[in-house]
N, C-alpha and C. Protein backbone atom coordinates (compact mmCIF):
# COMPACT_ATOMS: atom_id res chain seq x y z
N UNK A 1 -13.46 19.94 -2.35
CA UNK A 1 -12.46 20.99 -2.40
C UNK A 1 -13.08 22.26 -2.96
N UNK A 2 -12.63 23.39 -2.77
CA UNK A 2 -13.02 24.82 -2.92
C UNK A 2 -12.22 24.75 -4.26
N UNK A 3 -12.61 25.72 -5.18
CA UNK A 3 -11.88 26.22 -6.33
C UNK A 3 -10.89 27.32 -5.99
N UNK A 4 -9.38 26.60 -7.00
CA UNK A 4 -8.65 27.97 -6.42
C UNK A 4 -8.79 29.44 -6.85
N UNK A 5 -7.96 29.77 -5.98
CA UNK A 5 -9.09 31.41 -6.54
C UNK A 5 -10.01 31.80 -6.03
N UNK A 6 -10.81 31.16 -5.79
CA UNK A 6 -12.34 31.39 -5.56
C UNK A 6 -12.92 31.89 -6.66
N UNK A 7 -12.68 31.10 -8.15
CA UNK A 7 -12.80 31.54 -9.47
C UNK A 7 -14.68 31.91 -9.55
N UNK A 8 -15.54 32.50 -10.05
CA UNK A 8 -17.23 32.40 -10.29
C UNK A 8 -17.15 31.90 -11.39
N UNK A 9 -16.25 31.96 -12.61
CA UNK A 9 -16.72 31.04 -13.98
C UNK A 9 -15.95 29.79 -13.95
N UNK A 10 -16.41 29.01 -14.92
CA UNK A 10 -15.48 28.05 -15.33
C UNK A 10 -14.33 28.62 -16.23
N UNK A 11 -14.47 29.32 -17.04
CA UNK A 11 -13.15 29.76 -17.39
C UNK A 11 -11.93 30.20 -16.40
N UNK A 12 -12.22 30.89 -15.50
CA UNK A 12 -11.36 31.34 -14.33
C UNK A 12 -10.70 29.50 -13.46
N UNK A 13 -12.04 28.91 -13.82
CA UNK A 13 -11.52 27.81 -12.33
C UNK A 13 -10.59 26.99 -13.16
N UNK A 14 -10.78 26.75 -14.56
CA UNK A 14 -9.37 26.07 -15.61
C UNK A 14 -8.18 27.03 -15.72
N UNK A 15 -8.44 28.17 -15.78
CA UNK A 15 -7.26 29.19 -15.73
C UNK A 15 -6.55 28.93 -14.20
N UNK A 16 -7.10 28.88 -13.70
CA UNK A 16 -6.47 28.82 -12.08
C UNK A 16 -6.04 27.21 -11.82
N UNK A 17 -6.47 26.30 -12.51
CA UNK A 17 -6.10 24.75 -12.26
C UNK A 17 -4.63 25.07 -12.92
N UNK A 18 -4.62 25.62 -14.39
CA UNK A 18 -3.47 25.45 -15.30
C UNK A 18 -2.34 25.75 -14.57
N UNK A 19 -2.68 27.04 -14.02
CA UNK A 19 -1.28 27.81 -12.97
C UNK A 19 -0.80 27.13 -12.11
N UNK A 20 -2.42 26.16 -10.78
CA UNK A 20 -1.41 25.54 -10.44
C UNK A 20 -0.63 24.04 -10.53
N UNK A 21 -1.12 23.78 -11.85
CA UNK A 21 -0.49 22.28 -12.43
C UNK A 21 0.78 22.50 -13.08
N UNK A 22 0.91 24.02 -13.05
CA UNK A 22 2.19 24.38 -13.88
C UNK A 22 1.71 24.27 -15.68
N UNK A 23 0.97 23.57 -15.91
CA UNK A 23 0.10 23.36 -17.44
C UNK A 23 -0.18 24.47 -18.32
N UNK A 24 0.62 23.87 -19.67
CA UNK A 24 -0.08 25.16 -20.89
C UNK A 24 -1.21 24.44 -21.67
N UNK A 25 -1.12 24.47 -22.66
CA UNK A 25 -2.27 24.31 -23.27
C UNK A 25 -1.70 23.60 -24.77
N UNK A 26 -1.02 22.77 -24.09
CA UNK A 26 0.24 21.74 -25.36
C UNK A 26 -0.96 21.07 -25.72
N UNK A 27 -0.85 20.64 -27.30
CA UNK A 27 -1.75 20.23 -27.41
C UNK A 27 -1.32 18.53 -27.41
N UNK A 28 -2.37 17.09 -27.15
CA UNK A 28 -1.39 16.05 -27.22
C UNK A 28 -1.00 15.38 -29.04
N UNK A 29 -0.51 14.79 -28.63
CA UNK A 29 0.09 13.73 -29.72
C UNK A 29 -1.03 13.36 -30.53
N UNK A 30 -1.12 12.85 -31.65
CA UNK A 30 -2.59 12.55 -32.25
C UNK A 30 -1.95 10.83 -32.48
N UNK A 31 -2.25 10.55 -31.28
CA UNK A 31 -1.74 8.69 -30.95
C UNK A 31 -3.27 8.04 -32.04
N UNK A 32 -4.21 8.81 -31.73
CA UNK A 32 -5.46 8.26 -32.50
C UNK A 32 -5.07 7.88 -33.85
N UNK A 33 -4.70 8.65 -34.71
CA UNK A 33 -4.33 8.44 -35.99
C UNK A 33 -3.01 7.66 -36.57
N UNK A 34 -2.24 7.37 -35.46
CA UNK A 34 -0.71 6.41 -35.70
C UNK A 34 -1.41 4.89 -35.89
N UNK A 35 -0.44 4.36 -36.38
CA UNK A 35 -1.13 2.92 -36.63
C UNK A 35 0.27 2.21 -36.99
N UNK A 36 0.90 2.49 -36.18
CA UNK A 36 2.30 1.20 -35.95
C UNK A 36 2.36 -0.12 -36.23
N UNK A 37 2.52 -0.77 -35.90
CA UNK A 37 2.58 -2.70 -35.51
C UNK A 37 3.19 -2.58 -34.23
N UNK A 38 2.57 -3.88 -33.88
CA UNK A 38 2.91 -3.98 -32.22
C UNK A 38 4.33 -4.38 -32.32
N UNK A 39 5.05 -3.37 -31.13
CA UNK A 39 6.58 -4.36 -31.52
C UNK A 39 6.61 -5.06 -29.90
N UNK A 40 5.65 -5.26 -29.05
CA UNK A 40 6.10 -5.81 -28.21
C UNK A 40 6.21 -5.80 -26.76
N UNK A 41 6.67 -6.44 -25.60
CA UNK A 41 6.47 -6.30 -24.09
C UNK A 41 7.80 -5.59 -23.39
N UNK A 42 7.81 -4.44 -23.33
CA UNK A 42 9.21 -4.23 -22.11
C UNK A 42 8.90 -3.67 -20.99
N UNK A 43 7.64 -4.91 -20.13
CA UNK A 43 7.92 -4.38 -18.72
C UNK A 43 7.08 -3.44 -18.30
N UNK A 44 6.10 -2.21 -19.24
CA UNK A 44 5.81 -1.39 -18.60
C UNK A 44 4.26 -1.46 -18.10
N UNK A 45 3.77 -1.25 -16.92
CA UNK A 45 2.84 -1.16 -16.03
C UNK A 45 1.92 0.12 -15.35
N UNK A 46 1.18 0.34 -15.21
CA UNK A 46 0.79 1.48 -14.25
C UNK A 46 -0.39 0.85 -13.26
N UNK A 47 0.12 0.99 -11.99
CA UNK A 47 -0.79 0.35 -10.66
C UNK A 47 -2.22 1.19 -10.16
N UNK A 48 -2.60 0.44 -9.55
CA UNK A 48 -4.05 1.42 -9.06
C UNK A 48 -3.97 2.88 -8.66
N UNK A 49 -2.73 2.71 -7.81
CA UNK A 49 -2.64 3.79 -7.42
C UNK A 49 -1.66 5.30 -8.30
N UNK A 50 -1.64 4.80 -9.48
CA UNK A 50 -0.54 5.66 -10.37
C UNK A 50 0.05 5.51 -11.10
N UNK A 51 0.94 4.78 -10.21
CA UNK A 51 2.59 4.65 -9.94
C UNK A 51 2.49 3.98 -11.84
N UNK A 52 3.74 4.28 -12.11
CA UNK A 52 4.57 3.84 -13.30
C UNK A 52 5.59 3.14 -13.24
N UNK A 53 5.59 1.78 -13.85
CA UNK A 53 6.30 1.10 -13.35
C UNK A 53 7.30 0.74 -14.61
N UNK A 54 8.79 0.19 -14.74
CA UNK A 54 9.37 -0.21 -15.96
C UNK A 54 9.97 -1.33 -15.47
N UNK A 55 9.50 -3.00 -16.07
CA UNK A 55 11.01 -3.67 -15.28
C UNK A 55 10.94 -3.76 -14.50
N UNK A 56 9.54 -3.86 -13.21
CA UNK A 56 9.32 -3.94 -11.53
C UNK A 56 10.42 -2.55 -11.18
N UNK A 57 10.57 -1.61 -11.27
CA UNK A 57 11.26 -0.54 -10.97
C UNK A 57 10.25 0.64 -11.36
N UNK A 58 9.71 1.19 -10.05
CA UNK A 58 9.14 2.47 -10.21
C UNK A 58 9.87 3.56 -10.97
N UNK A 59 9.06 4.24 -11.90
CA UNK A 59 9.11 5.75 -12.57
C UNK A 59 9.15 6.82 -11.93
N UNK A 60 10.18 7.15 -11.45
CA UNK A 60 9.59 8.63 -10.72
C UNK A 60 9.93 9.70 -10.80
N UNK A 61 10.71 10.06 -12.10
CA UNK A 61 10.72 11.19 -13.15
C UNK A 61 9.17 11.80 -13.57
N UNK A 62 8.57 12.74 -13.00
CA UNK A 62 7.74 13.05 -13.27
C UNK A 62 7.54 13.90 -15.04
N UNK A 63 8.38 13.98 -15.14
CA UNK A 63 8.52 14.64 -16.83
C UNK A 63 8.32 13.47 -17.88
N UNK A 64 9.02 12.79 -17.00
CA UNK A 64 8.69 10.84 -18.28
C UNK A 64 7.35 10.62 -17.88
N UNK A 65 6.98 10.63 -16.81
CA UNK A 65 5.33 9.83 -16.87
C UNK A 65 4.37 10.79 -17.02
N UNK A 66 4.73 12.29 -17.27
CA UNK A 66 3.69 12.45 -18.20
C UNK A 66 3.44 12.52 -19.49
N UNK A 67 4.94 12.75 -19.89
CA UNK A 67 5.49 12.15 -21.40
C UNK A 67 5.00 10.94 -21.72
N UNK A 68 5.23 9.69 -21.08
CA UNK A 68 4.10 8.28 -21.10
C UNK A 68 2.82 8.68 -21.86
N UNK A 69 2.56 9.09 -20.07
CA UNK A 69 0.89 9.07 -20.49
C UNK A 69 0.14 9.87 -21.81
N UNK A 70 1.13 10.74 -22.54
CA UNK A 70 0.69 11.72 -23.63
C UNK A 70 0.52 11.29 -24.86
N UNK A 71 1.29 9.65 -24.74
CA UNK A 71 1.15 9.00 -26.06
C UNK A 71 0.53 7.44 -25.39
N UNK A 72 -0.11 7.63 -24.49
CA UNK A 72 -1.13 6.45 -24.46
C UNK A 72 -2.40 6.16 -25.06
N UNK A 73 -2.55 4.87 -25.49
CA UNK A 73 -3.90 4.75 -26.41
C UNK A 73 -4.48 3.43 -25.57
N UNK A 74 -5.66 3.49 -25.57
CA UNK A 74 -6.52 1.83 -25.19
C UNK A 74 -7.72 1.90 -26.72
N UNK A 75 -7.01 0.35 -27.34
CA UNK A 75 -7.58 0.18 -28.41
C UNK A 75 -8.64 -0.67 -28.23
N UNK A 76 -9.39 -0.91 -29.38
CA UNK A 76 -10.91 -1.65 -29.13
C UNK A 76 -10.67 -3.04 -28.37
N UNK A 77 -8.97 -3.35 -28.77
CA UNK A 77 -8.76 -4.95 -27.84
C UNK A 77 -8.84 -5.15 -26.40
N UNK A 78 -8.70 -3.84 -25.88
CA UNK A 78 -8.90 -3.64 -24.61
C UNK A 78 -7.56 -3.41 -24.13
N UNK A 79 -6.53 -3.18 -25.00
CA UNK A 79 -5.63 -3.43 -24.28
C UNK A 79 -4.78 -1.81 -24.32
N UNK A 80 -3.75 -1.62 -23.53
CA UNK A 80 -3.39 0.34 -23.33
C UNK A 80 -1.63 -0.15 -24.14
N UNK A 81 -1.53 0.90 -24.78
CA UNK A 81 -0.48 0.49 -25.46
C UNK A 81 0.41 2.13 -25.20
N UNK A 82 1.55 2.59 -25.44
CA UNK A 82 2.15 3.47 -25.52
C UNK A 82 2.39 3.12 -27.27
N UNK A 83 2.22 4.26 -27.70
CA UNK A 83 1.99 4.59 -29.04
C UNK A 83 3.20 5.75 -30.11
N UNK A 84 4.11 5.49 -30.71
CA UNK A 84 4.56 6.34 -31.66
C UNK A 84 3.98 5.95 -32.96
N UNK A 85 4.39 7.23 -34.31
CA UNK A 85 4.26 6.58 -35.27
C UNK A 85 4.83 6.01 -36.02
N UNK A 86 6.07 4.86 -34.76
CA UNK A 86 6.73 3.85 -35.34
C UNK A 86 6.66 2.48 -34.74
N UNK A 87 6.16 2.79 -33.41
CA UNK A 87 6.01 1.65 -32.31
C UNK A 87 4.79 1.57 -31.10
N UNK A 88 4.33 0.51 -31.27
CA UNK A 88 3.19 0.54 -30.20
C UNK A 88 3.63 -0.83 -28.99
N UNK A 89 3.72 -0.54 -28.02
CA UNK A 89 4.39 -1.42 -26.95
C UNK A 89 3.00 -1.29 -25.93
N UNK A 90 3.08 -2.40 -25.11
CA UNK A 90 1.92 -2.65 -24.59
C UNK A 90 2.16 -2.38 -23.33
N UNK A 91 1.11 -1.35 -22.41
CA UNK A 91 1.20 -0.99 -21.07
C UNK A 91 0.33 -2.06 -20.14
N UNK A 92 0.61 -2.87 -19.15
CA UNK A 92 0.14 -3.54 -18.30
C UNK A 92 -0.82 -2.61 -17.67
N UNK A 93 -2.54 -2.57 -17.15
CA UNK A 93 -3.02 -1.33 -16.45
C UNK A 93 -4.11 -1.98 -15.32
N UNK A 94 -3.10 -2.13 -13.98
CA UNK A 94 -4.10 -2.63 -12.84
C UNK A 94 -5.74 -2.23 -12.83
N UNK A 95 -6.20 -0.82 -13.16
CA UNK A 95 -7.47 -0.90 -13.28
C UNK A 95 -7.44 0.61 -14.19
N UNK A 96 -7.15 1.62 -13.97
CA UNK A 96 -7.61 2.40 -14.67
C UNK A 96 -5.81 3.29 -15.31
N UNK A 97 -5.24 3.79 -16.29
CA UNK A 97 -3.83 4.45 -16.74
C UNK A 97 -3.79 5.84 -15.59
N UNK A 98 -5.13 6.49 -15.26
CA UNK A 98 -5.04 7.93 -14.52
C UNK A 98 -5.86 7.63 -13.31
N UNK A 99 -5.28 8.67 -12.48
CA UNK A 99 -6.18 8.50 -11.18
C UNK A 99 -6.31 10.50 -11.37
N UNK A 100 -7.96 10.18 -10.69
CA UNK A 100 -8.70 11.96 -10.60
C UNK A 100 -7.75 12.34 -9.22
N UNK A 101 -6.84 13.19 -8.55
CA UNK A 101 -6.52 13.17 -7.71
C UNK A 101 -7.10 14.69 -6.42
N UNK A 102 -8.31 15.17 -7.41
CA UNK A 102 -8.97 16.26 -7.36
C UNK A 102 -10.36 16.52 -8.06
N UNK A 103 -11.26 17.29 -7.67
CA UNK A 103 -12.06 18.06 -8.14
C UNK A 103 -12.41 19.27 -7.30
N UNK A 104 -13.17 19.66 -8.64
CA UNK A 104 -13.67 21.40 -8.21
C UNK A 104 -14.86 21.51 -8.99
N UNK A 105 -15.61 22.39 -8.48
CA UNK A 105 -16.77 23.05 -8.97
C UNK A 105 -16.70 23.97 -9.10
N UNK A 106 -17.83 24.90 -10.08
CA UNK A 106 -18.34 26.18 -10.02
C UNK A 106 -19.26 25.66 -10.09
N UNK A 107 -20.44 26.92 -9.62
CA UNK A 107 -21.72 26.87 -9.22
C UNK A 107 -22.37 25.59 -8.68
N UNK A 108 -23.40 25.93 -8.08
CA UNK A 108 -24.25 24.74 -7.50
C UNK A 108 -25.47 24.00 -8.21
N UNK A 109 -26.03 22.55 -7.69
CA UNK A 109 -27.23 21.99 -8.39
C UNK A 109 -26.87 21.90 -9.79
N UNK A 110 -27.97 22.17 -10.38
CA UNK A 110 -28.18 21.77 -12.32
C UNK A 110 -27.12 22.71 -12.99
N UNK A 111 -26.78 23.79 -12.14
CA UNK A 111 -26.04 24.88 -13.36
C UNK A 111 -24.20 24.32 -12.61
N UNK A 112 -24.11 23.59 -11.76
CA UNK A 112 -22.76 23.33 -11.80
C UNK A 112 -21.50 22.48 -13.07
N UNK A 113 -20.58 22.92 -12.60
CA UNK A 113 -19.85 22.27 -13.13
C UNK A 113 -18.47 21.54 -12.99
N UNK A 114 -18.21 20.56 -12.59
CA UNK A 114 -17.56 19.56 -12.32
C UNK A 114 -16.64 19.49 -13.11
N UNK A 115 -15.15 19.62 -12.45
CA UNK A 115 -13.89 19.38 -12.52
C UNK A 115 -13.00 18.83 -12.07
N UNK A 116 -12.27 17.43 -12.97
CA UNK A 116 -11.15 16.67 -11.86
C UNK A 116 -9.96 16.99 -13.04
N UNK A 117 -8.82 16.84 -11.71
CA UNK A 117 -7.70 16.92 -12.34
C UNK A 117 -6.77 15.76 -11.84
N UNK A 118 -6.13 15.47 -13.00
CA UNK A 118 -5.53 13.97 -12.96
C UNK A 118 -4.44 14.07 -11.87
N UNK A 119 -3.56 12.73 -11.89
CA UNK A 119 -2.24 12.87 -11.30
C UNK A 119 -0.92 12.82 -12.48
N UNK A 120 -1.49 13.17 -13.65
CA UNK A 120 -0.62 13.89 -14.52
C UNK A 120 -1.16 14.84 -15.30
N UNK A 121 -1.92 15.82 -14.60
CA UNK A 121 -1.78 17.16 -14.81
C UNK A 121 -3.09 17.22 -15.77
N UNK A 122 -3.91 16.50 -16.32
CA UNK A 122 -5.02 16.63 -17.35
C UNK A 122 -6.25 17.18 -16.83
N UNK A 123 -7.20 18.18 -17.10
CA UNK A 123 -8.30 18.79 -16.59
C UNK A 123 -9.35 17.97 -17.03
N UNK A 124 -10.23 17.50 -16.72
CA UNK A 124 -11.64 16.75 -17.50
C UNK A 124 -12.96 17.43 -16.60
N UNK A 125 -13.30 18.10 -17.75
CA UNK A 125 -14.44 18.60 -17.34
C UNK A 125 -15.82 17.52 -17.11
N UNK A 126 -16.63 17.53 -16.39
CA UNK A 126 -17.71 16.17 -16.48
C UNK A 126 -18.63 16.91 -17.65
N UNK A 127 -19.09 15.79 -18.29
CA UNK A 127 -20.27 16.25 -19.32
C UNK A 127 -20.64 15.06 -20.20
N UNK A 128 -20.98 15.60 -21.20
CA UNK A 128 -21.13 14.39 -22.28
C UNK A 128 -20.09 14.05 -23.11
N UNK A 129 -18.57 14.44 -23.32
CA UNK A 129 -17.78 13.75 -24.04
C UNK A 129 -16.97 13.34 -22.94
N UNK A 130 -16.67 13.97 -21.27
CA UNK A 130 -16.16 13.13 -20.37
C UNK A 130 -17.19 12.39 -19.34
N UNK A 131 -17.71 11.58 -19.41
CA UNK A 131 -18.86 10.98 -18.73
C UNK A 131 -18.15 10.80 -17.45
N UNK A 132 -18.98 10.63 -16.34
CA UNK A 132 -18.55 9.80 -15.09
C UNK A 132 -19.38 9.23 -14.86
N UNK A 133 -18.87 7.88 -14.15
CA UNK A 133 -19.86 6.22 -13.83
C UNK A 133 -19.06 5.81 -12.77
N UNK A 134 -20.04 5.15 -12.11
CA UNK A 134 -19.69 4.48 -10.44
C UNK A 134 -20.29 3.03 -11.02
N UNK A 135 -18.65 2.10 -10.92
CA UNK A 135 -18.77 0.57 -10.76
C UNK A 135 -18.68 0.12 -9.62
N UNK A 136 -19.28 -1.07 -9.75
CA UNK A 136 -19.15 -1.59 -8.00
C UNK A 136 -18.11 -2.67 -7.69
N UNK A 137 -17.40 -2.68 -6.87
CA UNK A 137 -16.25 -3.34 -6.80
C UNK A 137 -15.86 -3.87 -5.48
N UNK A 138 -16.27 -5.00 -4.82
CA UNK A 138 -16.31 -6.15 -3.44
C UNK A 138 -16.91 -4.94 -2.81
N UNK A 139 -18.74 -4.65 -3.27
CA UNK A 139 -19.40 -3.75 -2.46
C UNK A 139 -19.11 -2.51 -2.37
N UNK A 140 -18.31 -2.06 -2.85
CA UNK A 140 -17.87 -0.42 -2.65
C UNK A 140 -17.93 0.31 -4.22
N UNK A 141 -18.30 1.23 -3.93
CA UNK A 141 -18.67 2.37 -5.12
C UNK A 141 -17.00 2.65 -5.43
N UNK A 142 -16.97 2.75 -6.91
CA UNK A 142 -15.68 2.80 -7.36
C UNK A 142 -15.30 3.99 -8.26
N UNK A 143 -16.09 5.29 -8.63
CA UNK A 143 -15.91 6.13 -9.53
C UNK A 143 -14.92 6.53 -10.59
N UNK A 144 -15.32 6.51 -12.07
CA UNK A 144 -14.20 6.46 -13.06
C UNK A 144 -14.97 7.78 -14.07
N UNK A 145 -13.94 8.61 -14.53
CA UNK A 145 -13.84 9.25 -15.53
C UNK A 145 -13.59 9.56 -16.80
N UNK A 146 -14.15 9.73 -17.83
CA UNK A 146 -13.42 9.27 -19.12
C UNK A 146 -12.82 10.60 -19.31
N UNK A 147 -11.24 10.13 -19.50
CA UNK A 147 -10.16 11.44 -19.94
C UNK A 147 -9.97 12.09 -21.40
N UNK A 148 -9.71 10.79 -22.24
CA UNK A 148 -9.49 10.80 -23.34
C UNK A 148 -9.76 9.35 -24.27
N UNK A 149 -10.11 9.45 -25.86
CA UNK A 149 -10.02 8.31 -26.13
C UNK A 149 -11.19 6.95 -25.25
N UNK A 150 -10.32 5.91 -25.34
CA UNK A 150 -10.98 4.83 -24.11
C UNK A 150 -10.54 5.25 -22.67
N UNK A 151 -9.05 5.98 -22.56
CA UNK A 151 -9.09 6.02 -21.35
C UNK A 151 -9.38 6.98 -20.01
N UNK A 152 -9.56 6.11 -18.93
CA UNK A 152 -10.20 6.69 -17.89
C UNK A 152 -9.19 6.79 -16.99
N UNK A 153 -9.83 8.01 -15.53
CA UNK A 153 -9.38 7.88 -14.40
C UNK A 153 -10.01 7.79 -13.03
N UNK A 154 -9.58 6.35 -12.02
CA UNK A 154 -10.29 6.25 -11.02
C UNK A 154 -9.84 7.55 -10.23
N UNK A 155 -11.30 7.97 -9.55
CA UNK A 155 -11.56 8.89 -8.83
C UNK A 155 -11.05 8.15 -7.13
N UNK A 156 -10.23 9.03 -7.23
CA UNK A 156 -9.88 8.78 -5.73
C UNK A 156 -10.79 9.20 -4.27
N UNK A 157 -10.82 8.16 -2.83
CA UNK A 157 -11.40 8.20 -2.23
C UNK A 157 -11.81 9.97 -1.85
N UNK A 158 -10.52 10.73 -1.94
CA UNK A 158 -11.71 12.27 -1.30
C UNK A 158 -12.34 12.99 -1.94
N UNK A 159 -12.03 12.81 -3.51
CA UNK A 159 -12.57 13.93 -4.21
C UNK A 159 -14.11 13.16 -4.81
N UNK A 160 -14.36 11.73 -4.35
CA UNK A 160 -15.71 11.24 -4.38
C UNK A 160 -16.18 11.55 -3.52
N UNK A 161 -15.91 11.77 -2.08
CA UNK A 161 -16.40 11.67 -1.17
C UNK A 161 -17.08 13.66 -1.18
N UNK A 162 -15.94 14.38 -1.96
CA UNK A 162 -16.77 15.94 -2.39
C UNK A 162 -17.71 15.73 -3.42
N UNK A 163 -17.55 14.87 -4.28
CA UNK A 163 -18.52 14.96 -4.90
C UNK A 163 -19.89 14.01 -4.01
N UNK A 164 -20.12 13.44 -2.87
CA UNK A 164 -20.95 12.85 -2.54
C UNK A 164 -21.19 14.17 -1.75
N UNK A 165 -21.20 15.03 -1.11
CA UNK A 165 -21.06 16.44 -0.45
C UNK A 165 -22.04 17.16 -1.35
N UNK A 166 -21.40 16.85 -2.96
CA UNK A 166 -22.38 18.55 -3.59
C UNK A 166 -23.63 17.67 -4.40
N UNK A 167 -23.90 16.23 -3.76
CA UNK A 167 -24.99 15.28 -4.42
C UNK A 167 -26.47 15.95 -3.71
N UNK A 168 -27.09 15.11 -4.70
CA UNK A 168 -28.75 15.55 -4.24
C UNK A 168 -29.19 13.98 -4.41
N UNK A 169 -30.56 13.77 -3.71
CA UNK A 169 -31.46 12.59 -4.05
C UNK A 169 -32.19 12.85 -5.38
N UNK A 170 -32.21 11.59 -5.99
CA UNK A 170 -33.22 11.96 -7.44
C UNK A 170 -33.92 10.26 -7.41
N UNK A 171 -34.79 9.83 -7.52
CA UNK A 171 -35.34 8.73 -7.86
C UNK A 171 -34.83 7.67 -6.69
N UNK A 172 -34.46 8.00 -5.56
CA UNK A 172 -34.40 7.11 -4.49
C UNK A 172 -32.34 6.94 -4.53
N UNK A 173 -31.91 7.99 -6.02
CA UNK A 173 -30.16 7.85 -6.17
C UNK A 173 -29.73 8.85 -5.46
N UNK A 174 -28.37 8.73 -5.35
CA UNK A 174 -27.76 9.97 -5.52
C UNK A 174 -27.03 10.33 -6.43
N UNK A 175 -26.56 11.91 -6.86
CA UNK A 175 -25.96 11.93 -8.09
C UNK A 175 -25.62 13.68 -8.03
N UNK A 176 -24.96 13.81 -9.02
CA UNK A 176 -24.34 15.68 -9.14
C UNK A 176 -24.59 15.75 -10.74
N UNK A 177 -24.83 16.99 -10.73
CA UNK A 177 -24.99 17.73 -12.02
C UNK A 177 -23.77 18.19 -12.84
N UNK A 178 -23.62 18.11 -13.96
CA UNK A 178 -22.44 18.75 -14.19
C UNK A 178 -22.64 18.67 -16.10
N UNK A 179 -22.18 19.86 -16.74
CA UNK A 179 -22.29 19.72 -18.21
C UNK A 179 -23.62 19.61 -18.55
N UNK A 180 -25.21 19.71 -17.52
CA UNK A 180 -25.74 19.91 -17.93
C UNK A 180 -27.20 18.65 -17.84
N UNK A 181 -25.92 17.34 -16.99
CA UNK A 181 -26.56 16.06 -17.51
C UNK A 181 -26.09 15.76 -15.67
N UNK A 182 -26.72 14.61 -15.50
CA UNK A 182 -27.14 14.02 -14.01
C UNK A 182 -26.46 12.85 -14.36
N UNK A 183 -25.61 13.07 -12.90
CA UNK A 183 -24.84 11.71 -13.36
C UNK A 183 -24.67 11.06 -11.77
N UNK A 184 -24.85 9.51 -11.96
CA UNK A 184 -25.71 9.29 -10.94
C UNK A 184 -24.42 7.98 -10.20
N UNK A 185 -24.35 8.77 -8.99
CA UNK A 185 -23.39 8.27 -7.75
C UNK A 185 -23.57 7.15 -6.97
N UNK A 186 -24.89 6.54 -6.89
CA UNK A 186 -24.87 5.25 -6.26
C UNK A 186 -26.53 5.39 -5.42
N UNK A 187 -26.28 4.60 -4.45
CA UNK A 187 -27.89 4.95 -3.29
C UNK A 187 -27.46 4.76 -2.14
N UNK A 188 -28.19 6.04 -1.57
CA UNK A 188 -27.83 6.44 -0.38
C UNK A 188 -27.56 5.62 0.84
């Protein structure tokens, strides 16, 4: 995908994501520092593809599931919990809580920089505090992002397939630059 705008900095191409995600610059919940007791299971899920589930009954108040996702935590147990600092309830998570449903770049090669944006509205720049890694999964390259915390978002089939577009060969891999650091996409 092209950047909107046709922004030249990265400041411009996050200014121009925010506008059109509708997004300010709220800051989230500090779920890191709550430390509740578990009170328990009611039902809630999020599928490969998104979706939010309560009770086998899809979510589709988009104001609640990103409200959800703002107080989600994945603790060292492995497990994703929705988090106050009175209650921690446990989220069921088919493979990853976010899916990348986008990226963008500025500039090209070593000086680029790599941008996905979730399907609830979160910007993750690639670098060294958001890494990206390709697992392999019944033979197929599977790309994941780290958002926040432990959790990640699978990169969906087109915006890998742009980032396989702005790749180069390095050591017999392929891979894109971004933040500075080579981050490496699979073999050709």
């Amino acid at each position: 995908m092209t950047a909107p705008d046709n922004p030249t900095s990265l400041e411009q191409l996050l200014a121009a994501l925010k506008r059109e995600a509708g997004s300010g610059d709220k800051a989230l919940p500090p779920v890191d520092k709550w430390n509740p007791t578990h009170c328990g299971d009611i039902g809630m899920e999020i599928l490969t593809d998104g979706t939010w589930k309560h009770a086998g009954a899809r979510i589709t108040r988009e104001p609640l599931v990103k409200l959800f996702a703002s107080i989600l935590r994945k603790d060292e147990d492995g497990e994703t919990y929705l988090v106050t600092p009175v209650e921690k309830i446990i989220v069921r998570v088919e493979d990853a809580p976010f899916v990348a449903v986008r990226v963008d770049r500025v500039g090209e090669g070593r000086d680029q920089t790599i941008v996905f944006t979730t399907n609830v509205g979160d910007l993750v720049q690639v670098g060294a505090a958001h890494p990206l890694r390709v697992a392999m999964r019944e033979d197929e390259p599977r790309p994941y992002v780290l958002v926040r915390g432990r959790l990640e978002a699978r990169v969906l089939r087109a915006p890998f397939y742009d980032l396989v577009d702005w790749s180069e060969a390095r050591g017999g891999k392929l891979g894109v630059w971004s933040g500075g650091a080579w981050w490496e996409l699979g073999s050709p």
